[in-house]
Structures are given as C-alpha cells and as structure tokens.
C-alpha atoms as a PDB file:
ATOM      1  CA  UNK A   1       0.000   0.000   0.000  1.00  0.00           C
ATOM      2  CA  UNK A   2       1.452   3.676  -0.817  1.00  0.00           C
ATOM      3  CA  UNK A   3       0.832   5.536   2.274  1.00  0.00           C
ATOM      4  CA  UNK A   4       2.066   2.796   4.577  1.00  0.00           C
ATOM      5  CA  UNK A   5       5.693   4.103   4.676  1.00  0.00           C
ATOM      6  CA  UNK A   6       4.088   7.123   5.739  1.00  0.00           C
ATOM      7  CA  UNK A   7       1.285   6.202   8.179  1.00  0.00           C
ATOM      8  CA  UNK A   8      -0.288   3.195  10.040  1.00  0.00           C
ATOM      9  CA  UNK A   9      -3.906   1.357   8.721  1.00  0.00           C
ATOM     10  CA  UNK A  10      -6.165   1.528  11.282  1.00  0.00           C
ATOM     11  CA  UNK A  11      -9.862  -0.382  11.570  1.00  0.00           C
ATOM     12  CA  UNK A  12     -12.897   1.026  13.683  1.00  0.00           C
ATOM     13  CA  UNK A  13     -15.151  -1.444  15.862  1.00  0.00           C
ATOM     14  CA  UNK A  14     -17.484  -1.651  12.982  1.00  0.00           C
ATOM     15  CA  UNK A  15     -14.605  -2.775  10.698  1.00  0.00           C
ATOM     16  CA  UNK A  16     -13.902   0.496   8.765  1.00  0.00           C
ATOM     17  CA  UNK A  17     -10.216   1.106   7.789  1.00  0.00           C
ATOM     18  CA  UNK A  18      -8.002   4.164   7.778  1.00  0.00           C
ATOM     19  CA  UNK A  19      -4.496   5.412   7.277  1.00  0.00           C
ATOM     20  CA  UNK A  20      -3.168   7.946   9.780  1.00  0.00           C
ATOM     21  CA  UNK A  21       0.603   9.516  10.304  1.00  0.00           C
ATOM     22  CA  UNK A  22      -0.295  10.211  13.944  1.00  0.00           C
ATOM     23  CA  UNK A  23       1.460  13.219  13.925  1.00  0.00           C
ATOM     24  CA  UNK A  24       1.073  15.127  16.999  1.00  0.00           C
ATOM     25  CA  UNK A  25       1.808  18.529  15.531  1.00  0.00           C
ATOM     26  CA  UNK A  26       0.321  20.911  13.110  1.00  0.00           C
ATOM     27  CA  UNK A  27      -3.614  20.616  11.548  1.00  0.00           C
ATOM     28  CA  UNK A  28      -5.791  17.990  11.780  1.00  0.00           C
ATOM     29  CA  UNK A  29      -7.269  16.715   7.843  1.00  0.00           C
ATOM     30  CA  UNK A  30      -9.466  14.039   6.395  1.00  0.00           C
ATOM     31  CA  UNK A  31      -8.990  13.052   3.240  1.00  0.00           C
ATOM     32  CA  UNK A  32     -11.790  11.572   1.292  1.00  0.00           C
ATOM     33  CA  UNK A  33     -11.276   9.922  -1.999  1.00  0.00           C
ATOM     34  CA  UNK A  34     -13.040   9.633  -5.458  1.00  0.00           C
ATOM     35  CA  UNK A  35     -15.184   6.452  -7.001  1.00  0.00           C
ATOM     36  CA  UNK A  36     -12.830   5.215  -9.130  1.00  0.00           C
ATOM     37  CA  UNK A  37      -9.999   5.120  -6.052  1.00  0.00           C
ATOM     38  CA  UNK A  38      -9.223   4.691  -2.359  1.00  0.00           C
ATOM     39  CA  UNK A  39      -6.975   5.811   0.636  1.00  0.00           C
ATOM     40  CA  UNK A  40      -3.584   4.939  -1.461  1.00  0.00           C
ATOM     41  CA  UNK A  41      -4.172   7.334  -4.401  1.00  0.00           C
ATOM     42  CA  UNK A  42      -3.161  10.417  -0.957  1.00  0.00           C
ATOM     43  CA  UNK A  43       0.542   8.702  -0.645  1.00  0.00           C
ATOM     44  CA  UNK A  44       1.924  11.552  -2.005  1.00  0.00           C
ATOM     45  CA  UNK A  45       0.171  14.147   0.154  1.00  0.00           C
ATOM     46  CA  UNK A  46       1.194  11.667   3.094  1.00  0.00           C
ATOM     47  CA  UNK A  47       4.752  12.062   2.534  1.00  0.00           C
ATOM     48  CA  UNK A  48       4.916  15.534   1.961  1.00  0.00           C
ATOM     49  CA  UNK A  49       3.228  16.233   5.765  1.00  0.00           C
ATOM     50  CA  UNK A  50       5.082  14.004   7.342  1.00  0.00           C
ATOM     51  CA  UNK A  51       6.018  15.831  10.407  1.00  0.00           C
ATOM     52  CA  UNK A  52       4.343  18.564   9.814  1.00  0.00           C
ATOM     53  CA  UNK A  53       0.185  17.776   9.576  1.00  0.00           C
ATOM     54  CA  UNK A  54      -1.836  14.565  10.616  1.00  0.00           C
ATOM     55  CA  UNK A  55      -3.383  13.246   7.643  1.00  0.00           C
ATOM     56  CA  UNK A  56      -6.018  10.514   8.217  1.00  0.00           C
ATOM     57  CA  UNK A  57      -7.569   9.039   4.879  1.00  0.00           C
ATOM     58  CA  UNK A  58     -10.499   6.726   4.808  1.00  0.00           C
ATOM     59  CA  UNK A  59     -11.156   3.436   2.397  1.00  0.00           C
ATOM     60  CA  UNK A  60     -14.758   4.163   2.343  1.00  0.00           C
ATOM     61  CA  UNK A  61     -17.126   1.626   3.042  1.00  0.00           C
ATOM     62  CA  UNK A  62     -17.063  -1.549   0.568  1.00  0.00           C
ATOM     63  CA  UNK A  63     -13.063  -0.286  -0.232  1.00  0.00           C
ATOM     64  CA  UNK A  64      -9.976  -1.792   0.071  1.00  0.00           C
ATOM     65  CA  UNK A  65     -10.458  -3.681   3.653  1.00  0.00           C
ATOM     66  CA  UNK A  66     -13.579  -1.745   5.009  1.00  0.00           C
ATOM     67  CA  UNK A  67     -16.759  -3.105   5.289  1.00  0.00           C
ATOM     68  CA  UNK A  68     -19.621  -1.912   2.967  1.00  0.00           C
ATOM     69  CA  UNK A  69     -22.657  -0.211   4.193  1.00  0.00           C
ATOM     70  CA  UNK A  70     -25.720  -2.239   5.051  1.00  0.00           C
ATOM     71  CA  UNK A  71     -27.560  -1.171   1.878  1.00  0.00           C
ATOM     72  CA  UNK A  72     -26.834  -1.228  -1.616  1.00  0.00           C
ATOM     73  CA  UNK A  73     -28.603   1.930  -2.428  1.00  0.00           C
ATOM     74  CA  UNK A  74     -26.975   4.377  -0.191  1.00  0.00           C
ATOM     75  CA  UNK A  75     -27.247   8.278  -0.194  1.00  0.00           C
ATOM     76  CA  UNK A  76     -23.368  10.699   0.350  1.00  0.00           C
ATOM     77  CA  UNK A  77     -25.799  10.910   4.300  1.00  0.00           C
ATOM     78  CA  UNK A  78     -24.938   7.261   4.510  1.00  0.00           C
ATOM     79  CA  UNK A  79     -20.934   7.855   4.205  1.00  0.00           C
ATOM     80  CA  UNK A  80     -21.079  10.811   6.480  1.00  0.00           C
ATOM     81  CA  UNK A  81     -22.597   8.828   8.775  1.00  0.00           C
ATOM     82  CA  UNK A  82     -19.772   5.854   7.956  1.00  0.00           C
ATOM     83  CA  UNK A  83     -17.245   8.624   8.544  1.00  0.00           C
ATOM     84  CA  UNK A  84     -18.270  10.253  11.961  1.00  0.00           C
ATOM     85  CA  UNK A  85     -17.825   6.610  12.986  1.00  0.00           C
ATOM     86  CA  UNK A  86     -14.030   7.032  12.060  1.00  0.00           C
ATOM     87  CA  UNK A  87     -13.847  10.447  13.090  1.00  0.00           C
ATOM     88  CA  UNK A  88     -14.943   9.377  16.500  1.00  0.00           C
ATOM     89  CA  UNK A  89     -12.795   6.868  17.017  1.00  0.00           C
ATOM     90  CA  UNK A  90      -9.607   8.798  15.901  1.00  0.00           C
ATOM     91  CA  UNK A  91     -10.867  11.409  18.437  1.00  0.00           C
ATOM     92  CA  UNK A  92     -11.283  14.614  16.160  1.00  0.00           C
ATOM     93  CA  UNK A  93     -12.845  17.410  16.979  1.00  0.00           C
ATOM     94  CA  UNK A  94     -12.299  20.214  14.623  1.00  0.00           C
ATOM     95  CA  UNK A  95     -10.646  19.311  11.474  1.00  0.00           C
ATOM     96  CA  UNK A  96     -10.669  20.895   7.896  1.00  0.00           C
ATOM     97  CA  UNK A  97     -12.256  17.834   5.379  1.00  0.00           C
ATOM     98  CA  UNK A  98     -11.004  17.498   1.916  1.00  0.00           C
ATOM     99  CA  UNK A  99     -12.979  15.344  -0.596  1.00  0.00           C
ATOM    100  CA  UNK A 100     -12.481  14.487  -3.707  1.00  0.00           C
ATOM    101  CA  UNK A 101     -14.793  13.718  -6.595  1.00  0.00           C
ATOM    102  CA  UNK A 102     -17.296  11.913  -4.997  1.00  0.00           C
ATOM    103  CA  UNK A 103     -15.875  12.079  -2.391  1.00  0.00           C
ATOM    104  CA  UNK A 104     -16.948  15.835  -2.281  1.00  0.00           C
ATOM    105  CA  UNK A 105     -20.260  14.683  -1.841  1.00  0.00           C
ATOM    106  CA  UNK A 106     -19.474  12.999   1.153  1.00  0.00           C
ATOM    107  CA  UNK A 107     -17.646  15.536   1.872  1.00  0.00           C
ATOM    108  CA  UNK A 108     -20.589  18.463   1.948  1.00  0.00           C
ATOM    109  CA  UNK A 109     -23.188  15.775   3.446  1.00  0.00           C
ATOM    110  CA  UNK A 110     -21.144  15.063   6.279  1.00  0.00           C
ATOM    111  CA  UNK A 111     -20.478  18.927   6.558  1.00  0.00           C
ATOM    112  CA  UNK A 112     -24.378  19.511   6.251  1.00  0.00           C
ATOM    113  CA  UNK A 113     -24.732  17.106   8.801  1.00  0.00           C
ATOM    114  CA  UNK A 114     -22.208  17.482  11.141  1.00  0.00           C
ATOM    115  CA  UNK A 115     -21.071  21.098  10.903  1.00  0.00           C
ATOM    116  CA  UNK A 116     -18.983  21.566  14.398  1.00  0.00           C
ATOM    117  CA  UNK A 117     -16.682  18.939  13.239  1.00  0.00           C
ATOM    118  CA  UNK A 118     -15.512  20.937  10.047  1.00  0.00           C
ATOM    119  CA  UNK A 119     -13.685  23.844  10.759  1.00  0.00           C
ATOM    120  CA  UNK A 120     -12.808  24.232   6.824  1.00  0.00           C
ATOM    121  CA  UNK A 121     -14.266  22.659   4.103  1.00  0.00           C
ATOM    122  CA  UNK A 122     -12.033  21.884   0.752  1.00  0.00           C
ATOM    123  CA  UNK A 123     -13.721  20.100  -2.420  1.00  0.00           C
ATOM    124  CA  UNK A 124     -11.891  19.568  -5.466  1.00  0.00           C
ATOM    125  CA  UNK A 125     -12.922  17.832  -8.455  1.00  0.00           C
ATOM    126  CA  UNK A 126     -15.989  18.027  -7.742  1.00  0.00           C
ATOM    127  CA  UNK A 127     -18.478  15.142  -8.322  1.00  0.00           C
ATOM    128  CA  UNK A 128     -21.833  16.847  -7.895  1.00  0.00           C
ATOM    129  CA  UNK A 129     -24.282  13.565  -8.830  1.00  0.00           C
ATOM    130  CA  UNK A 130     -26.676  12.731 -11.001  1.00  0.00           C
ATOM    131  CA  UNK A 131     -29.594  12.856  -8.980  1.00  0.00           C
ATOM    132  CA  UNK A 132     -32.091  15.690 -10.683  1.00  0.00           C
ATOM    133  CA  UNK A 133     -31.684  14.050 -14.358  1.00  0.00           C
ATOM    134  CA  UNK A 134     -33.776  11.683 -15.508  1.00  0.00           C
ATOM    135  CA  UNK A 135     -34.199   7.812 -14.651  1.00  0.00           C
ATOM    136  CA  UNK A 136     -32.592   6.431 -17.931  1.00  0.00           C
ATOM    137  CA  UNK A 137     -29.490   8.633 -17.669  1.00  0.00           C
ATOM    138  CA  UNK A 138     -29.274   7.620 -13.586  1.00  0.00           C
ATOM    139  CA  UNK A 139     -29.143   3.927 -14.588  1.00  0.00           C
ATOM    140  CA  UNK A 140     -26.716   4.449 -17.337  1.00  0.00           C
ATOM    141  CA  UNK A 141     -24.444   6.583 -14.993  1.00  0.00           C
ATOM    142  CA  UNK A 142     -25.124   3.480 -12.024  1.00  0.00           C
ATOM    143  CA  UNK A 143     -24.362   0.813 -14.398  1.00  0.00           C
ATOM    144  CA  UNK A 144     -21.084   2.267 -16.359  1.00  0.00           C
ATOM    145  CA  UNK A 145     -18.321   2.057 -13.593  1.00  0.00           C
ATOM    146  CA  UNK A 146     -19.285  -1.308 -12.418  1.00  0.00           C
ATOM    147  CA  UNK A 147     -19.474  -2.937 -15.974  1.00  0.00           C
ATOM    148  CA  UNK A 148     -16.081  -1.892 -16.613  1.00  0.00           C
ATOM    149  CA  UNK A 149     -14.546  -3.204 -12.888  1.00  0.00           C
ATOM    150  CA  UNK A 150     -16.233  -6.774 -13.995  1.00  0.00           C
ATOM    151  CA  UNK A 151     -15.653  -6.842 -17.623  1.00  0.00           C
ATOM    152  CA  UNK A 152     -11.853  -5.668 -17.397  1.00  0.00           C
ATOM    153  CA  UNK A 153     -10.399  -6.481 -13.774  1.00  0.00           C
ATOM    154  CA  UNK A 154      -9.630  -3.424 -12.107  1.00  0.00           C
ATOM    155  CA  UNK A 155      -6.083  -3.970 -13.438  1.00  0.00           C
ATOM    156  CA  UNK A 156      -7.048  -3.178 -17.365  1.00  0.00           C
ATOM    157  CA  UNK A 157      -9.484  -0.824 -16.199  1.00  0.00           C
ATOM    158  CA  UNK A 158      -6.351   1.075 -14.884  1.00  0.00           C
ATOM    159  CA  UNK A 159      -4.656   1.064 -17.696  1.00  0.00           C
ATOM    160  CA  UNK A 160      -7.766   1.995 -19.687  1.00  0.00           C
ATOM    161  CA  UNK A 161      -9.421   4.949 -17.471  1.00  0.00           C
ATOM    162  CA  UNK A 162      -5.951   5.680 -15.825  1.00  0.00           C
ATOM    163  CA  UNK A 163      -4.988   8.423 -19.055  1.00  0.00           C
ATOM    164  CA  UNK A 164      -8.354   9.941 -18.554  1.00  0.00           C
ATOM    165  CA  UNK A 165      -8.043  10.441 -14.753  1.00  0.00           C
ATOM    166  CA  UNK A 166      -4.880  12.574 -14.818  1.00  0.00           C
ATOM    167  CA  UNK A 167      -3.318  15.021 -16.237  1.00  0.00           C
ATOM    168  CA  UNK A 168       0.568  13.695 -15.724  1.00  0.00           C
ATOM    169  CA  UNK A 169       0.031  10.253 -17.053  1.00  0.00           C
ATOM    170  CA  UNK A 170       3.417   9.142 -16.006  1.00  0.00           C
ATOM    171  CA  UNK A 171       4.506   6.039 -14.800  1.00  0.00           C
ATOM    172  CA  UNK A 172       4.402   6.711 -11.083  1.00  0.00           C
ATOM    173  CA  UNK A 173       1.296   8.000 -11.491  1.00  0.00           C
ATOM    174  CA  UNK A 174      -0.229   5.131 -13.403  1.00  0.00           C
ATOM    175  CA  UNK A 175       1.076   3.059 -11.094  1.00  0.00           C
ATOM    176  CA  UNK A 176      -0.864   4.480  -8.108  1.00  0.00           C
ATOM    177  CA  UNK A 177      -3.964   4.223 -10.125  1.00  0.00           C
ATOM    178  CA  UNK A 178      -3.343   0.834 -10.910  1.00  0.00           C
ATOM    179  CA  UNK A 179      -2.341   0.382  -7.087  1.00  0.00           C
ATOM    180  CA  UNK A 180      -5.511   1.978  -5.664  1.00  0.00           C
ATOM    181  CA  UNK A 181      -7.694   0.174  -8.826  1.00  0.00           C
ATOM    182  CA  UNK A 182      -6.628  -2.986  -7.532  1.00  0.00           C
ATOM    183  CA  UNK A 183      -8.400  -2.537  -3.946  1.00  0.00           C
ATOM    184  CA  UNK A 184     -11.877  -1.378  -5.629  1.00  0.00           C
ATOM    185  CA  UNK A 185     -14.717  -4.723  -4.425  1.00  0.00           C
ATOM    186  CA  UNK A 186     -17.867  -5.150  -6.811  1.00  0.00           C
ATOM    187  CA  UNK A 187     -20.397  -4.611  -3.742  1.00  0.00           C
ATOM    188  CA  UNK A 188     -18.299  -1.474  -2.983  1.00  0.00           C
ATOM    189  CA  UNK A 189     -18.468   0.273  -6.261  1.00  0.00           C
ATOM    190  CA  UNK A 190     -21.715  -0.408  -7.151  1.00  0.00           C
ATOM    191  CA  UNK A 191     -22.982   1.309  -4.013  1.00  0.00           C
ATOM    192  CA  UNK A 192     -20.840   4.175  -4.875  1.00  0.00           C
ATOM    193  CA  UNK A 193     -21.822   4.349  -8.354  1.00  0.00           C
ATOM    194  CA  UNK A 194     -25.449   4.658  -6.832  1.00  0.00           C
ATOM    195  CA  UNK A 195     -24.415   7.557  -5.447  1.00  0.00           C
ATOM    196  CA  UNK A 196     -23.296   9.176  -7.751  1.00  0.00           C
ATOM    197  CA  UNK A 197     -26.385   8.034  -9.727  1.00  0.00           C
ATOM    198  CA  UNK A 198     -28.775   9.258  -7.856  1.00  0.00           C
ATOM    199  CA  UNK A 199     -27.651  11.741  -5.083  1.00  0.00           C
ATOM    200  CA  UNK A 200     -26.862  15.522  -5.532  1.00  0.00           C
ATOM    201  CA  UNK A 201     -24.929  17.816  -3.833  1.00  0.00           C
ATOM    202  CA  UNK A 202     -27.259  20.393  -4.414  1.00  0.00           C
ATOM    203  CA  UNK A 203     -29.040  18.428  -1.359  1.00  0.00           C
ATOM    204  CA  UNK A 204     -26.528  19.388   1.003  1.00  0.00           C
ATOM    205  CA  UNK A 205     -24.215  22.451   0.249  1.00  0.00           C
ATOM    206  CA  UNK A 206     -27.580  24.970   0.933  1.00  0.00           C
ATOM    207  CA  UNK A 207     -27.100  23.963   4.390  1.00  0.00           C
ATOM    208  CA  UNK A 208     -23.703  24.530   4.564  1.00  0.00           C
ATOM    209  CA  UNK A 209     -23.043  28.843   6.454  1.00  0.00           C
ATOM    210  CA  UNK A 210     -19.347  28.438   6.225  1.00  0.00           C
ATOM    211  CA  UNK A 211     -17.165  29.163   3.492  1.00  0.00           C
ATOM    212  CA  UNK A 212     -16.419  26.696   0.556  1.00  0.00           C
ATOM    213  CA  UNK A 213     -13.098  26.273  -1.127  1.00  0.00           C
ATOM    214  CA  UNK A 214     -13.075  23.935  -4.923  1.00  0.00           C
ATOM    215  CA  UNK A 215     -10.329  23.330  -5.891  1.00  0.00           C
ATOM    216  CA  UNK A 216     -10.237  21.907 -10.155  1.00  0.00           C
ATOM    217  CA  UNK A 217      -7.555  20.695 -12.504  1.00  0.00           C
ATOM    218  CA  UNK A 218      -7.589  22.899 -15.848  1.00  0.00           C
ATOM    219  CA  UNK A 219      -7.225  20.045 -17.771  1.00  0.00           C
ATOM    220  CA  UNK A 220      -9.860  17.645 -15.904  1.00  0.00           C
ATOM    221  CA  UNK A 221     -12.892  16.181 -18.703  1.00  0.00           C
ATOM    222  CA  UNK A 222     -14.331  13.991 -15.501  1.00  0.00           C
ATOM    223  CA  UNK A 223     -15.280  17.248 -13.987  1.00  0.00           C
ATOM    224  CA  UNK A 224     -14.612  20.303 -16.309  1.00  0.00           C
ATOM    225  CA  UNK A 225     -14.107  23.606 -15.227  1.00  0.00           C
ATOM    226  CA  UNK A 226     -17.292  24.512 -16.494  1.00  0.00           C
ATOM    227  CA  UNK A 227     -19.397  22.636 -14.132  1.00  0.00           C
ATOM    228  CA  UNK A 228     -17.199  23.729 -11.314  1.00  0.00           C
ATOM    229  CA  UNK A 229     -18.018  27.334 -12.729  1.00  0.00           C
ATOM    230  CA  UNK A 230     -21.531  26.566 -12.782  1.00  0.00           C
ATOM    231  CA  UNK A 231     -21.681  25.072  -9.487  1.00  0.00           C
ATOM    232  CA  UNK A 232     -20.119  28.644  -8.188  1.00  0.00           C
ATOM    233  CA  UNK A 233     -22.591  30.399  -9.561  1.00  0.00           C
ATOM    234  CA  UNK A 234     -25.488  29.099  -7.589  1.00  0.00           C
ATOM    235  CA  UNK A 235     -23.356  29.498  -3.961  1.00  0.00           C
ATOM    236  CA  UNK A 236     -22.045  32.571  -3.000  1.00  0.00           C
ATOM    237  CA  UNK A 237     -19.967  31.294  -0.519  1.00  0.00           C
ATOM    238  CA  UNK A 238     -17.772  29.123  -3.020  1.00  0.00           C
ATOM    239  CA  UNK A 239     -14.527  30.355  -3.768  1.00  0.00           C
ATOM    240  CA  UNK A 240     -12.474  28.576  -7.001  1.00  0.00           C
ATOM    241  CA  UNK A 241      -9.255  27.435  -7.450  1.00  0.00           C
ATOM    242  CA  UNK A 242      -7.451  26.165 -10.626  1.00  0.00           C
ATOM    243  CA  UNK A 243      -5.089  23.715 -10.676  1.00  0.00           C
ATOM    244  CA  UNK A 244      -2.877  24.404 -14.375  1.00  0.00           C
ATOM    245  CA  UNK A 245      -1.432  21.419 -16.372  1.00  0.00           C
ATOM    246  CA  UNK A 246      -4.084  18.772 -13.847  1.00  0.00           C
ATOM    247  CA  UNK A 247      -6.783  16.734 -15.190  1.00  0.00           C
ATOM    248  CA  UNK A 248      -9.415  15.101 -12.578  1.00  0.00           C
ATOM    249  CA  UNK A 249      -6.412  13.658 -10.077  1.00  0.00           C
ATOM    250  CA  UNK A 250      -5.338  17.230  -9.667  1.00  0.00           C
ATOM    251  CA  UNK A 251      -3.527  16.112  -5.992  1.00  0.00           C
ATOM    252  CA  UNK A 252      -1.767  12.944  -7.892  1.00  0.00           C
ATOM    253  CA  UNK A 253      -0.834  15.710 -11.331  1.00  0.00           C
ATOM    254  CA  UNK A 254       0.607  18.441  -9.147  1.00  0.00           C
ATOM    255  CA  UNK A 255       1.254  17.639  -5.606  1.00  0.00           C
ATOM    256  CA  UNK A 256       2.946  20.273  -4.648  1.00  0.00           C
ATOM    257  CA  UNK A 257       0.191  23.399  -5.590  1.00  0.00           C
ATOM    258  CA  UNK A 258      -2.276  21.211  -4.317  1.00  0.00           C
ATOM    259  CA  UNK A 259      -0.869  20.680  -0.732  1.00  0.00           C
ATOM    260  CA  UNK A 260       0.181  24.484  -0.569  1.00  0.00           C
ATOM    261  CA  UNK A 261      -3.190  25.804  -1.377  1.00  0.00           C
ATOM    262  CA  UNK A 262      -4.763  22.809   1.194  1.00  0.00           C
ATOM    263  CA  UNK A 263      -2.334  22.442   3.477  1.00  0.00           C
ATOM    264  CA  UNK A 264      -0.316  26.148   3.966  1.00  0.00           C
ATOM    265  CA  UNK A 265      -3.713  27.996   4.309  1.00  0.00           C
ATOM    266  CA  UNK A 266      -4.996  29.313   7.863  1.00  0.00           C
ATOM    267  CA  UNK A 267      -7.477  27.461   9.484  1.00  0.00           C
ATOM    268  CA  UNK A 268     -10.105  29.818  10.027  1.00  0.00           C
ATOM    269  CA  UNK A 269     -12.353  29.105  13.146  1.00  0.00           C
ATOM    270  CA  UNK A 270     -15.217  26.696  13.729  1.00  0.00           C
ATOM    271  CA  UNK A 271     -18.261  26.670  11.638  1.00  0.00           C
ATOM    272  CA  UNK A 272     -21.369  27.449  13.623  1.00  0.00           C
ATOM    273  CA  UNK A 273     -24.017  25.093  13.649  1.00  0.00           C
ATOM    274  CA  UNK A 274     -26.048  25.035  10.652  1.00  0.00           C
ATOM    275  CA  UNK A 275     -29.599  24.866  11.956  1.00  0.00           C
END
C-alpha cells in the first residue's frame, strides 16, 4: 500500500479502515477519496506532511479492507454517517475535510450534517451527482463504472481509465492508479456508483453557512471547469481554485500546488451550527 511508509492502517469497531501519520503537531485533515480510487491514491500528500500535519484518509465503506454499508442503495448521508464513525474513534474534533470527486459529496453531506466537526471545508474535483436528471441517464451513470470493474479487472481498467483520470500520465502515477484500482470490491463500487447516480450535492451544500473552497484541474474532462463554474454560480460562498497542467487527479498531477493551497492555508475558526 502507498501511504504505509508514511502512516499506520487503522480499523474502527465496525470494521472500517483508515491510514493515519499520527502526527502530533500541526492541523488535523481528512482526506476523502473519489469512485474510481481509495486511501492509497493520498501517498503523495502523506509524505509531503510528514512531520508537519496529521493526515487521516479513509477506504470508504465496501473499499480496500472496510466493510460496505448495510444497503446497496446508499445516499453521500450514509458515508457521512460511515465517517463520523471514524472520526470518533480517531478522536477529532475540529478538522478541515477534503474530498475528492465523490468524495466531495461525502464531503458536503457530512459537513451539512455534522457542521462543528468541520472547521474548513475543501472540495476539489468536484463530483456533484446525477440525482435531478432523468431515470434512464441515472441507470446508465449506475451501471457504467461497475461494468467496466467486472468486464476488465480493475487492473485493465487502470490502464484503460488511468490516461483519462490525470493530467501527468506518467509512470508513477499510473502506477498508483493501478495500485488503488486494484483494492476497488464489486459490492463497494456499485454502491458508490449509486451515489453518484442518484444523489446531488445540491441536497446538502444549501445547508452549509461556512465558506467553501473547490479546488479543479484545468485540464480535468471527468469534472470540467465549467461545471465547477456553474456550481459557483449558484453558492455565494464558493470560492475557485485552478489547478494548471491537472486533469481530474489534480492532488496525484501536481502535488505540490495542491498541498500548498490545502495544506499552507490558515485554518479559520469553527463553523457554527447550521440549523
């Protein structure tokens, strides 16, 4: 695994894994990953804090060695739910939560849902779901990922989506696709895909107060810049941030922006409670 020069896998009581530096100094982030990934595709982001942030990274439910959710046809509440599990048992209390892709719809449902716990909210790529389109395109979206993960092995599917994920399609960086591929379960990725299906994030980011920082690569065609314009447009308190010469894995493309703008910023204080 990547990160495990770097940091230490953990598992909650209800069988949920992590990977944590346990560094005792510095800010306090959790790192949510896309669909298409897991906790691995962060190694870099784990070496460059090492001694200077802890950095705790979920396999979300179904991935790598974490148990799936209960139900196949899960909403982003279900993960934030998953993930206050984790959060409690690492003992967090204000931290700032970075998700990616879909996981940036986990990301803003658990910050809908459990505002005092995010201090500072960073999306990037963000995945924003499918779930105000119509049925037919849902099921086309639910079906696609999954059909690929049984048809190809998640070894050729690698080597066949990695180019499209990233920007910086060099070896290392295929290689922690293929790395982070190879941990993706059936059961686990078709729940996500359902997600992504049929959630939106336009169901939770209204009742976020605090600020909102997206972060997208200028080169990304999973989630264009357009859509992250768009998205802007309809909440004021969204600030953007591009990413130059990054497709969708903008924090696997260009490491080092990416962990200055997340990672070198100041905290600001606690979000208020959203209610």
């Amino acid at each position: 695994m990547p990160t495990s020069t770097h940091s230490t896998m953990r598992q909650t009581a209800c069988g949920l894994t992590y990977w944590d530096n346990g560094e005792q100094q510095g800010d306090v982030y959790v790192l949510l990953h896309g669909i298409s990934s897991g906790a691995g595709l962060w190694a870099k982001q784990f070496a460059s804090q090492t001694g200077k942030n802890r950095l705790i990274a979920w396999d979300a439910p179904g991935y790598g060695d974490s148990v799936a959710l209960a139900s196949a046809t899960p909403t982003a509440a279900d993960y934030a739910h998953a993930l206050k599990a984790v959060v409690d048992e690492a003992g967090l209390t204000a931290f700032t939560l970075v998700g990616h892709s879909l996981g940036a719809l986990m990301a803003s449902a658990y910050a809908s849902l459990y505002p005092v716990d995010v201090s500072r909210l960073v999306l990037a790529s963000v995945a924003q779901g499918y779930g105000q389109t119509e049925p037919e395109q849902q099921q086309q979206v639910y079906e696609k990922r999954p059909r690929l993960l049984a048809e190809l092995g998640p070894e050729a599917m690698a080597r066949e989506r990695g180019p499209f994920l990233l920007g910086q399609a060099t070896a290392e960086n295929m290689l922690l696709v293929t790395q982070a591929m190879k941990r993706l379960t059936l059961a686990g990725f078709k729940a996500s895909s359902y997600v992504l299906a049929h959630d939106s994030i336009d169901y939770y980011l209204p009742a976020i107060q605090g600020a909102i920082e997206v972060l997208y690569g200028t080169e990304d065609g999973i989630t264009p810049p357009a859509g992250m314009q768009a998205l802007q447009r309809h909440y004021v308190q969204m600030s953007l941030q591009a990413v130059p010469q990054a497709g969708h894995l903008l924090y696997v493309d260009q490491p080092a922006l990416f962990d200055r703008l997340v990672f070198e910023q100041t905290q600001p204080g606690k979000r208020g409670n959203n209610t």
